[in-house]
PDB file of N, CA and C in Angstrom:
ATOM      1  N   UNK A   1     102.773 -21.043 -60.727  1.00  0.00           N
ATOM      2  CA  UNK A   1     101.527 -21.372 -61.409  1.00  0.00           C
ATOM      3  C   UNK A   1     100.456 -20.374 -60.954  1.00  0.00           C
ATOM      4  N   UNK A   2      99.196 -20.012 -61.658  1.00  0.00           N
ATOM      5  CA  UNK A   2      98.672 -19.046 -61.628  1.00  0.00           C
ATOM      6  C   UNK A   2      97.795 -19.262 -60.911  1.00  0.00           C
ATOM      7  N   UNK A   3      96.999 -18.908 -59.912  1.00  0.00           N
ATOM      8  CA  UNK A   3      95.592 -19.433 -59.100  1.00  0.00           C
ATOM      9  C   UNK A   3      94.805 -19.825 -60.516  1.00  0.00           C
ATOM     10  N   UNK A   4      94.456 -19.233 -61.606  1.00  0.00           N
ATOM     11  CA  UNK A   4      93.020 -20.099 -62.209  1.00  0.00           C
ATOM     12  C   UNK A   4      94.099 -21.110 -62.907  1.00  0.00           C
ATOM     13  N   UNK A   5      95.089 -21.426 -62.991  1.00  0.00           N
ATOM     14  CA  UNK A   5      95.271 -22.524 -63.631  1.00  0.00           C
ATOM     15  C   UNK A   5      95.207 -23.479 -62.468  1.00  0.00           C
ATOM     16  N   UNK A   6      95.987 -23.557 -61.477  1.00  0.00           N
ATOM     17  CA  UNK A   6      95.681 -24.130 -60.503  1.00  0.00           C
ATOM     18  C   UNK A   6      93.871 -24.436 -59.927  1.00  0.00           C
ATOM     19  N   UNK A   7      93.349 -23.577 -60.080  1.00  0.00           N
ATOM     20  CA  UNK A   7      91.884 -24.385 -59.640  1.00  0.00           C
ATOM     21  C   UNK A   7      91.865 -25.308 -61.014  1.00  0.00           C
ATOM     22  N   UNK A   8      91.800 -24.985 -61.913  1.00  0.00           N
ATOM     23  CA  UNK A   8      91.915 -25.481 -63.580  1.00  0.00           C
ATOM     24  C   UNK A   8      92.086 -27.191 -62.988  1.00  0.00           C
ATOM     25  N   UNK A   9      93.613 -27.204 -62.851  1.00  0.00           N
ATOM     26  CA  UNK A   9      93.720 -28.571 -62.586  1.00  0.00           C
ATOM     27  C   UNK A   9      93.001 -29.345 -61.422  1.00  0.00           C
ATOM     28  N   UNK A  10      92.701 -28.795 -60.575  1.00  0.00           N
ATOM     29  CA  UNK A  10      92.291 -28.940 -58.735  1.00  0.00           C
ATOM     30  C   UNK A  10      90.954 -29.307 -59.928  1.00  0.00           C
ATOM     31  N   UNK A  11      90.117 -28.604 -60.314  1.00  0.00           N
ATOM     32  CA  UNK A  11      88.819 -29.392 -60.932  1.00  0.00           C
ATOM     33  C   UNK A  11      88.961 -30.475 -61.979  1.00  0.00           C
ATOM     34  N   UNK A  12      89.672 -30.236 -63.126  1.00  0.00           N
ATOM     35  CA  UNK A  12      90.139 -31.305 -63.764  1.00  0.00           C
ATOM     36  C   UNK A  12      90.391 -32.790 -62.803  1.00  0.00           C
ATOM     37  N   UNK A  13      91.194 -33.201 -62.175  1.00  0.00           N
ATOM     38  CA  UNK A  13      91.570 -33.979 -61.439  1.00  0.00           C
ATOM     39  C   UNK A  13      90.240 -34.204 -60.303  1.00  0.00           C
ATOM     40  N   UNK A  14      90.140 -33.563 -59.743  1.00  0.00           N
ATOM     41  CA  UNK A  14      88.352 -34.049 -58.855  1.00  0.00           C
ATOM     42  C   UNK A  14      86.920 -34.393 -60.140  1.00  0.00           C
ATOM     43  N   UNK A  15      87.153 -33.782 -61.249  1.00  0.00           N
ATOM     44  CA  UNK A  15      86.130 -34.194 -62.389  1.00  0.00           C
ATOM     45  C   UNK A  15      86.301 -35.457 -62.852  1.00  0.00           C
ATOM     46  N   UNK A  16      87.856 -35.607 -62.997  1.00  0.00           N
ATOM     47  CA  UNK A  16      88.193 -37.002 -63.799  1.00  0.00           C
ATOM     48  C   UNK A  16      87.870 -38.301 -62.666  1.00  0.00           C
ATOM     49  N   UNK A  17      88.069 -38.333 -61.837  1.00  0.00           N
ATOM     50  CA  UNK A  17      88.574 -39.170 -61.262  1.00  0.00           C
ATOM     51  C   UNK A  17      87.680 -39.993 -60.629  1.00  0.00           C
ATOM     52  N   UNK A  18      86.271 -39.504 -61.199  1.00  0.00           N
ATOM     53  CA  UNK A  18      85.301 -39.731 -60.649  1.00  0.00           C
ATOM     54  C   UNK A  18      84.504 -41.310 -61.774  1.00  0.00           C
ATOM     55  N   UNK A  19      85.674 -41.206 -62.573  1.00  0.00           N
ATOM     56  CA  UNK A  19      85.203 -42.457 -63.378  1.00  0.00           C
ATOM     57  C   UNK A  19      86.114 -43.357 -63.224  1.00  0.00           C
ATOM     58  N   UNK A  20      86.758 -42.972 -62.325  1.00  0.00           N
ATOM     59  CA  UNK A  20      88.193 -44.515 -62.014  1.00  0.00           C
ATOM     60  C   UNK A  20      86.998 -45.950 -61.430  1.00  0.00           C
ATOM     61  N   UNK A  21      86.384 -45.635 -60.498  1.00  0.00           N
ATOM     62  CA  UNK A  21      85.869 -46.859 -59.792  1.00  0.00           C
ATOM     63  C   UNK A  21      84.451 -47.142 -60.565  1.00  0.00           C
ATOM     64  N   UNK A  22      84.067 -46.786 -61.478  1.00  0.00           N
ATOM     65  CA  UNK A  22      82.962 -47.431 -62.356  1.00  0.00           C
ATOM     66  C   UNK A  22      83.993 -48.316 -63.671  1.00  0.00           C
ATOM     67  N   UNK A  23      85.146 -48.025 -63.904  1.00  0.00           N
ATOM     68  CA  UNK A  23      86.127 -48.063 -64.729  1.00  0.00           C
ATOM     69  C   UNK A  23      86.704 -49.387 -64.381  1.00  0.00           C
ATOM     70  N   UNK A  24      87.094 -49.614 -63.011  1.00  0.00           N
ATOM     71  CA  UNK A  24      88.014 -50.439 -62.561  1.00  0.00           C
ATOM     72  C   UNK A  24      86.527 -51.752 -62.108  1.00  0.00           C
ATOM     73  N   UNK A  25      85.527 -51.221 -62.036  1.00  0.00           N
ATOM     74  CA  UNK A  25      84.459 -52.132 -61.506  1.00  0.00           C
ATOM     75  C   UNK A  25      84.433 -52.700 -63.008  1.00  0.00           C
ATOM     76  N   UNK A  26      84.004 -52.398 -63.861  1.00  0.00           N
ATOM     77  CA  UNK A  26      83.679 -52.585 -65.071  1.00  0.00           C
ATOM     78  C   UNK A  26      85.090 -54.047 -65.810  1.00  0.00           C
ATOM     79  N   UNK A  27      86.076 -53.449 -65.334  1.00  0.00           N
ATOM     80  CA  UNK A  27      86.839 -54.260 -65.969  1.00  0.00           C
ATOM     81  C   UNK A  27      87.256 -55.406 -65.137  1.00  0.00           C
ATOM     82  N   UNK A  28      87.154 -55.633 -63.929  1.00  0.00           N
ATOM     83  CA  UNK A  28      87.276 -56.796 -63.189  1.00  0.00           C
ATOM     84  C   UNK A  28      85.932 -57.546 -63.088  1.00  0.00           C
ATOM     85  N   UNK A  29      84.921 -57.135 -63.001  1.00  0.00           N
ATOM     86  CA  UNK A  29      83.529 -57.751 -63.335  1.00  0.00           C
ATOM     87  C   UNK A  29      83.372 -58.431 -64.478  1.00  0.00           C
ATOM     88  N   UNK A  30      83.851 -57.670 -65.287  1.00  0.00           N
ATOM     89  CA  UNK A  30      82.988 -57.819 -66.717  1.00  0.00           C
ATOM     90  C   UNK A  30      81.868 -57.743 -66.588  1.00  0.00           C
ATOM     91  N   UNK A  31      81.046 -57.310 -65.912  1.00  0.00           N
ATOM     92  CA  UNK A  31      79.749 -56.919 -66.265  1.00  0.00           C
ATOM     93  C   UNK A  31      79.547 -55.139 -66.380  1.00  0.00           C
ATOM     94  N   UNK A  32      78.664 -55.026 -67.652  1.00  0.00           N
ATOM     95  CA  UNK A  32      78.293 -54.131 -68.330  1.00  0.00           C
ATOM     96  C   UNK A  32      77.034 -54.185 -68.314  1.00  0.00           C
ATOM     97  N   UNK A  33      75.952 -54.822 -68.554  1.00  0.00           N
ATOM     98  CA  UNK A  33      74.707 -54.826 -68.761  1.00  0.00           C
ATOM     99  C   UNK A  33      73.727 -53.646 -68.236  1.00  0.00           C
ATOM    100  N   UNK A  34      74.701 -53.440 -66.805  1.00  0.00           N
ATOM    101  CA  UNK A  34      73.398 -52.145 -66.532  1.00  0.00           C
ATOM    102  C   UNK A  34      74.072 -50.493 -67.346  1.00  0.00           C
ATOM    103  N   UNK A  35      75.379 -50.606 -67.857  1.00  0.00           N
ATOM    104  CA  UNK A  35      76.048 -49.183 -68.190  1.00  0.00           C
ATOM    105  C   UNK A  35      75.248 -49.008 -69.326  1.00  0.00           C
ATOM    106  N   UNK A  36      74.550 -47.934 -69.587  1.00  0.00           N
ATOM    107  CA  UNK A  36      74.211 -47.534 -70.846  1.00  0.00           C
ATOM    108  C   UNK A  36      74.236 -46.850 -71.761  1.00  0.00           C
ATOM    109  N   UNK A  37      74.880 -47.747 -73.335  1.00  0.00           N
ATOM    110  CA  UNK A  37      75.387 -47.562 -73.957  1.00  0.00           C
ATOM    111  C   UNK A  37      75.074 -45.975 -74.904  1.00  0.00           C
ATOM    112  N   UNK A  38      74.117 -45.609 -74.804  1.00  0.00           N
ATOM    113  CA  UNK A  38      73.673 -44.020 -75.384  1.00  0.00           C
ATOM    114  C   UNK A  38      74.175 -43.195 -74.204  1.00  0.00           C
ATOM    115  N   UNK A  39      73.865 -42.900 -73.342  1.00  0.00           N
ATOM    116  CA  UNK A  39      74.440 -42.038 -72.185  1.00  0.00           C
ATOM    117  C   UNK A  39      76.432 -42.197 -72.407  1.00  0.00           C
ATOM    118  N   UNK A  40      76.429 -42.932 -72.729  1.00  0.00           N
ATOM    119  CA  UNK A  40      78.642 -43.230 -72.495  1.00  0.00           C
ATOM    120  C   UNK A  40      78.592 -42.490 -73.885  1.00  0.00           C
ATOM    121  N   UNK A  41      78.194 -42.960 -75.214  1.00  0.00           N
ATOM    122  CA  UNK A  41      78.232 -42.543 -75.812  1.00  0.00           C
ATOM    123  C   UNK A  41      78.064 -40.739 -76.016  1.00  0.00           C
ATOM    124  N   UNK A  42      77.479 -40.675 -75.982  1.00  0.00           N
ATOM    125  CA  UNK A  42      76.786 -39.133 -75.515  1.00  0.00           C
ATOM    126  C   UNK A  42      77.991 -38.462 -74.924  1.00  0.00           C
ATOM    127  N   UNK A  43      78.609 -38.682 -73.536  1.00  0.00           N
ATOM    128  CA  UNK A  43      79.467 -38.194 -72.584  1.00  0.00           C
ATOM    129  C   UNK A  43      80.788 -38.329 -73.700  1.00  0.00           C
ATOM    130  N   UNK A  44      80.704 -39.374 -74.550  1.00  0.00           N
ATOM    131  CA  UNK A  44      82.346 -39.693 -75.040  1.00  0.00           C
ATOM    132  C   UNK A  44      82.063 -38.422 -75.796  1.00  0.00           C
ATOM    133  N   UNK A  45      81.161 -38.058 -76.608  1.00  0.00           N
ATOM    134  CA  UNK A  45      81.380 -37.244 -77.870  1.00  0.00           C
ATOM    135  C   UNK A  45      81.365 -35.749 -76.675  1.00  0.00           C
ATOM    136  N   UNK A  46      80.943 -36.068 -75.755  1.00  0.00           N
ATOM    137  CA  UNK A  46      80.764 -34.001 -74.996  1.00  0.00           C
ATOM    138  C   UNK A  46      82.556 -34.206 -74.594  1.00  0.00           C
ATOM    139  N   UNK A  47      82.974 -35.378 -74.120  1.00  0.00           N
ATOM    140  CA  UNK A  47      84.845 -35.172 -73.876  1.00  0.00           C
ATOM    141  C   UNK A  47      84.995 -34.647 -74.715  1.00  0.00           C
ATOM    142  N   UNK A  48      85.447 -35.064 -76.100  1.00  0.00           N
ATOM    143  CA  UNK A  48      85.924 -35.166 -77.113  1.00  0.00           C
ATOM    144  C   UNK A  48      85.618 -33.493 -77.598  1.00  0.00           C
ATOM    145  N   UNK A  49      84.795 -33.313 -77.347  1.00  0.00           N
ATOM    146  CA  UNK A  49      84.337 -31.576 -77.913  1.00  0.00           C
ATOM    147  C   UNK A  49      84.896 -31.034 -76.745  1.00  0.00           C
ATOM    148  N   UNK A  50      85.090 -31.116 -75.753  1.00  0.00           N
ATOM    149  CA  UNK A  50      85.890 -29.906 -74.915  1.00  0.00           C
ATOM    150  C   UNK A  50      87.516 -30.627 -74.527  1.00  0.00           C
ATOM    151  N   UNK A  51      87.766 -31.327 -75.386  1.00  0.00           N
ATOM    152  CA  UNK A  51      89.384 -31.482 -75.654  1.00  0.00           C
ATOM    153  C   UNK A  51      89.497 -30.728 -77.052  1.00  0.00           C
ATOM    154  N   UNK A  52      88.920 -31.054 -77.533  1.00  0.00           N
ATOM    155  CA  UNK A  52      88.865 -29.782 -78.880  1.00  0.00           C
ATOM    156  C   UNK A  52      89.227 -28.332 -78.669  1.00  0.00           C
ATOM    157  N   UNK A  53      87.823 -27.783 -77.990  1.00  0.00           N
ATOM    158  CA  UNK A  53      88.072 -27.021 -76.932  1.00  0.00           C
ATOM    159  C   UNK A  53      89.375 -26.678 -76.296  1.00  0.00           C
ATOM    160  N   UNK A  54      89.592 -27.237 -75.837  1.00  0.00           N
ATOM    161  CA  UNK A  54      90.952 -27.008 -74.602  1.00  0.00           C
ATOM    162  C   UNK A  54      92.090 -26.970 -75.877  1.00  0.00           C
ATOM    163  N   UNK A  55      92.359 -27.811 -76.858  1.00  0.00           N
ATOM    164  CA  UNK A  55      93.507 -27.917 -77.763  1.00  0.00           C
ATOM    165  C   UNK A  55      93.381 -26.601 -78.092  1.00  0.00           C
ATOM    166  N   UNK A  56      92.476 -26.305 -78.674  1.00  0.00           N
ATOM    167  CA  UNK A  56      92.623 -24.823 -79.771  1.00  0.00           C
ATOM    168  C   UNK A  56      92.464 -23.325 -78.521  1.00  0.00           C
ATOM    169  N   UNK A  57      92.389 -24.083 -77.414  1.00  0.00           N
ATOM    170  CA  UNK A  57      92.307 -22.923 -76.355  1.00  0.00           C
ATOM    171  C   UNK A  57      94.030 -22.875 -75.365  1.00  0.00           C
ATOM    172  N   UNK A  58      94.667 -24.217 -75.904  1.00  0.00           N
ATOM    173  CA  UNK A  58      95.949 -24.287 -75.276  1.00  0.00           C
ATOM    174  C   UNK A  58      95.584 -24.040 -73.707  1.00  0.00           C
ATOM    175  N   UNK A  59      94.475 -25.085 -73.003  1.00  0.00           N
ATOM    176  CA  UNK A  59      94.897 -24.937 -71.731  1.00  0.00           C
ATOM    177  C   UNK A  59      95.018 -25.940 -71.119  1.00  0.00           C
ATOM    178  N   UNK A  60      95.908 -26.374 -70.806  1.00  0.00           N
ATOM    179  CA  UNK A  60      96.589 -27.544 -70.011  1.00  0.00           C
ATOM    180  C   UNK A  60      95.674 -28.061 -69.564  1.00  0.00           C
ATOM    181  N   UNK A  61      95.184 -27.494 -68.273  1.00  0.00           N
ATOM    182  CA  UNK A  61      93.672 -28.544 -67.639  1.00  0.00           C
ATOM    183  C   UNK A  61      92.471 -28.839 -68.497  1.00  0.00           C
ATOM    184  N   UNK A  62      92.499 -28.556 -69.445  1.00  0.00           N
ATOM    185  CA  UNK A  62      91.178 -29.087 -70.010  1.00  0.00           C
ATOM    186  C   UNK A  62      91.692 -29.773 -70.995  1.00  0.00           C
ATOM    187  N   UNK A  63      93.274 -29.539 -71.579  1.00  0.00           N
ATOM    188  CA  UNK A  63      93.227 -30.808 -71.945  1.00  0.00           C
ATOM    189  C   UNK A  63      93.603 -32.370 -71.263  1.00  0.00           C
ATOM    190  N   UNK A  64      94.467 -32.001 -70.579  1.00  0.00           N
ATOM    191  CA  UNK A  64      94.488 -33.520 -69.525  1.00  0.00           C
ATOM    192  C   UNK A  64      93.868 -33.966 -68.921  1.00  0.00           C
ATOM    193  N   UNK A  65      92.339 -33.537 -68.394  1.00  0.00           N
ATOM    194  CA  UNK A  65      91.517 -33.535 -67.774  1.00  0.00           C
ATOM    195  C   UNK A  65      90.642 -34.624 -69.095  1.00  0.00           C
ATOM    196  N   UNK A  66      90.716 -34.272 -69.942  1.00  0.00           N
ATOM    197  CA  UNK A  66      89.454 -34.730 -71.066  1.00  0.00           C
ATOM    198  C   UNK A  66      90.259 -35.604 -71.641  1.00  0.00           C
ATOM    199  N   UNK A  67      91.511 -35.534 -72.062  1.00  0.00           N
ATOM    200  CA  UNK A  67      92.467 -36.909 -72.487  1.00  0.00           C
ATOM    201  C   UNK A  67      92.058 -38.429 -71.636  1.00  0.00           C
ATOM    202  N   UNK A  68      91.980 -38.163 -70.741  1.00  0.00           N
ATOM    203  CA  UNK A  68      92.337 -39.219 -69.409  1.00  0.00           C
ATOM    204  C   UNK A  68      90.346 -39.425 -68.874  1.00  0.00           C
ATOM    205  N   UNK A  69      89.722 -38.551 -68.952  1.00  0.00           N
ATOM    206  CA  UNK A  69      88.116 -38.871 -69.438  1.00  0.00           C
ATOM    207  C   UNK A  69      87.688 -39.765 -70.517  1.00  0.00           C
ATOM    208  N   UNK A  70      88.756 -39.458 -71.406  1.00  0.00           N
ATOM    209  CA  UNK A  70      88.987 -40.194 -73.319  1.00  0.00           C
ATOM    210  C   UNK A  70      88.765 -41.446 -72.485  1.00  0.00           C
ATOM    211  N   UNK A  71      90.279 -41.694 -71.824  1.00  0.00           N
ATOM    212  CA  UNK A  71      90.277 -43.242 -71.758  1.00  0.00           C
ATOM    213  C   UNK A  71      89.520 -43.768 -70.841  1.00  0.00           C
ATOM    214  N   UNK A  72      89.423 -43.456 -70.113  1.00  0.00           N
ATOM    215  CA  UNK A  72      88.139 -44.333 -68.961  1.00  0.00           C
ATOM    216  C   UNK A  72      86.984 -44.547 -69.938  1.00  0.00           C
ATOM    217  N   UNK A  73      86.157 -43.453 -70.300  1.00  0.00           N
ATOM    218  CA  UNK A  73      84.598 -43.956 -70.812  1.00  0.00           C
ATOM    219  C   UNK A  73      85.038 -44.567 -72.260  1.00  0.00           C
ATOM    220  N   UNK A  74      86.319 -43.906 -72.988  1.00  0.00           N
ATOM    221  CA  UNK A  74      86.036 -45.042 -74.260  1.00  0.00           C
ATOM    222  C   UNK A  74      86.281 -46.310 -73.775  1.00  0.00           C
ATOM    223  N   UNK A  75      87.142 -46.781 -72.448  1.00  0.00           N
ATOM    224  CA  UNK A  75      87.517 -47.994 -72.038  1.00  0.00           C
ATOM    225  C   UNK A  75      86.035 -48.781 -71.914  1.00  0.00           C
ATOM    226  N   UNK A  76      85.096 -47.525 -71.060  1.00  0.00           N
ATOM    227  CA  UNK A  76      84.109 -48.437 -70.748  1.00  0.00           C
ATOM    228  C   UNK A  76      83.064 -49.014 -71.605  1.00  0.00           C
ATOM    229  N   UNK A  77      83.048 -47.607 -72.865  1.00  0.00           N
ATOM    230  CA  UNK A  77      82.081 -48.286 -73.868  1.00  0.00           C
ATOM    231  C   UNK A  77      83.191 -49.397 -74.928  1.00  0.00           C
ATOM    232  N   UNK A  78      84.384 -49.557 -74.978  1.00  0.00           N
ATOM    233  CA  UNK A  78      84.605 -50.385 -75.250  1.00  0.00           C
ATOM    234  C   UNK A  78      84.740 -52.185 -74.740  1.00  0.00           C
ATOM    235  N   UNK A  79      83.989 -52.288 -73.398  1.00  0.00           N
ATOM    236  CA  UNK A  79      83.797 -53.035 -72.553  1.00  0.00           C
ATOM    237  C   UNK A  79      82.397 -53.674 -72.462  1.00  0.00           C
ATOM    238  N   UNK A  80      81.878 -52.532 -72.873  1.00  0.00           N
ATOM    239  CA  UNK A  80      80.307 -52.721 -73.448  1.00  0.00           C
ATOM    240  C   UNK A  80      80.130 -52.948 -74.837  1.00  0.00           C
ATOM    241  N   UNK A  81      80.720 -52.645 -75.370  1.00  0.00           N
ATOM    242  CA  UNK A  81      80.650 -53.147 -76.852  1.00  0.00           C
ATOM    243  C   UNK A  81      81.258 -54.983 -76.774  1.00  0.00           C
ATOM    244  N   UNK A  82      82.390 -55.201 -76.171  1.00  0.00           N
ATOM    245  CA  UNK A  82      82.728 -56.440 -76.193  1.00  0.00           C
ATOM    246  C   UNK A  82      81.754 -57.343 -75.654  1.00  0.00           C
ATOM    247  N   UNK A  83      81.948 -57.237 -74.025  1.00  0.00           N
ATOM    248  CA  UNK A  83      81.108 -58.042 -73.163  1.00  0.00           C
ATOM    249  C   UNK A  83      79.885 -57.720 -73.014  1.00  0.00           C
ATOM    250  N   UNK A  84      78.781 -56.581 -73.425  1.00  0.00           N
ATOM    251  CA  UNK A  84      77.935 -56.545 -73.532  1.00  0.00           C
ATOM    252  C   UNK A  84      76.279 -57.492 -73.785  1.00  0.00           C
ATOM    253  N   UNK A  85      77.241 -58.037 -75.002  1.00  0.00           N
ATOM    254  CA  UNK A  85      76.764 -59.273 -75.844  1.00  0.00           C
ATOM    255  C   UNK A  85      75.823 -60.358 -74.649  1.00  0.00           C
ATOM    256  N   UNK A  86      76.547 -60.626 -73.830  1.00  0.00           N
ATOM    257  CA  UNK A  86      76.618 -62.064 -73.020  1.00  0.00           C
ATOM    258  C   UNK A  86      74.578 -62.083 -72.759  1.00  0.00           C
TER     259      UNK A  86
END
């Protein structure tokens, strides 16, 4: 593997991972009230444009990196969209 793909992932993986424990708080709580819903939003659509990015650039770390970003914050704004309500 090449050194920049390797930092590639080494940042991917320290970037992502940084939404596991707002992720895992979120879903054993159920509370959402303070996450806010324009800011997640916002962040979902900047993933979503640099998995784009990464697809049409074919580079591994940016896309697994932003796949796995996908699911945490859509998890969370979909957590906020549900339980939000209360």
């Amino acid at each position: 593997m090449e050194p920049t793909t390797l930092i590639g992932f080494l940042a991917a993986i320290l970037g992502t991972i940084c939404w596991v424990p707002q992720l895992v708080k979120a879903l054993r709580s159920r509370q959402v009230e303070d996450l806010p819903m324009g800011t997640n939003l916002l962040l979902l659509s900047t993933i979503t444009l640099w998995l784009i990015y990464g697809i049409l650039l074919k580079e591994w770390p940016l896309i697994l990196a932003n796949l796995f970003s996908i699911c945490c914050v859509g998890t969370i704004v979909w957590a906020k969209i549900i339980w939000g309500k209360r």
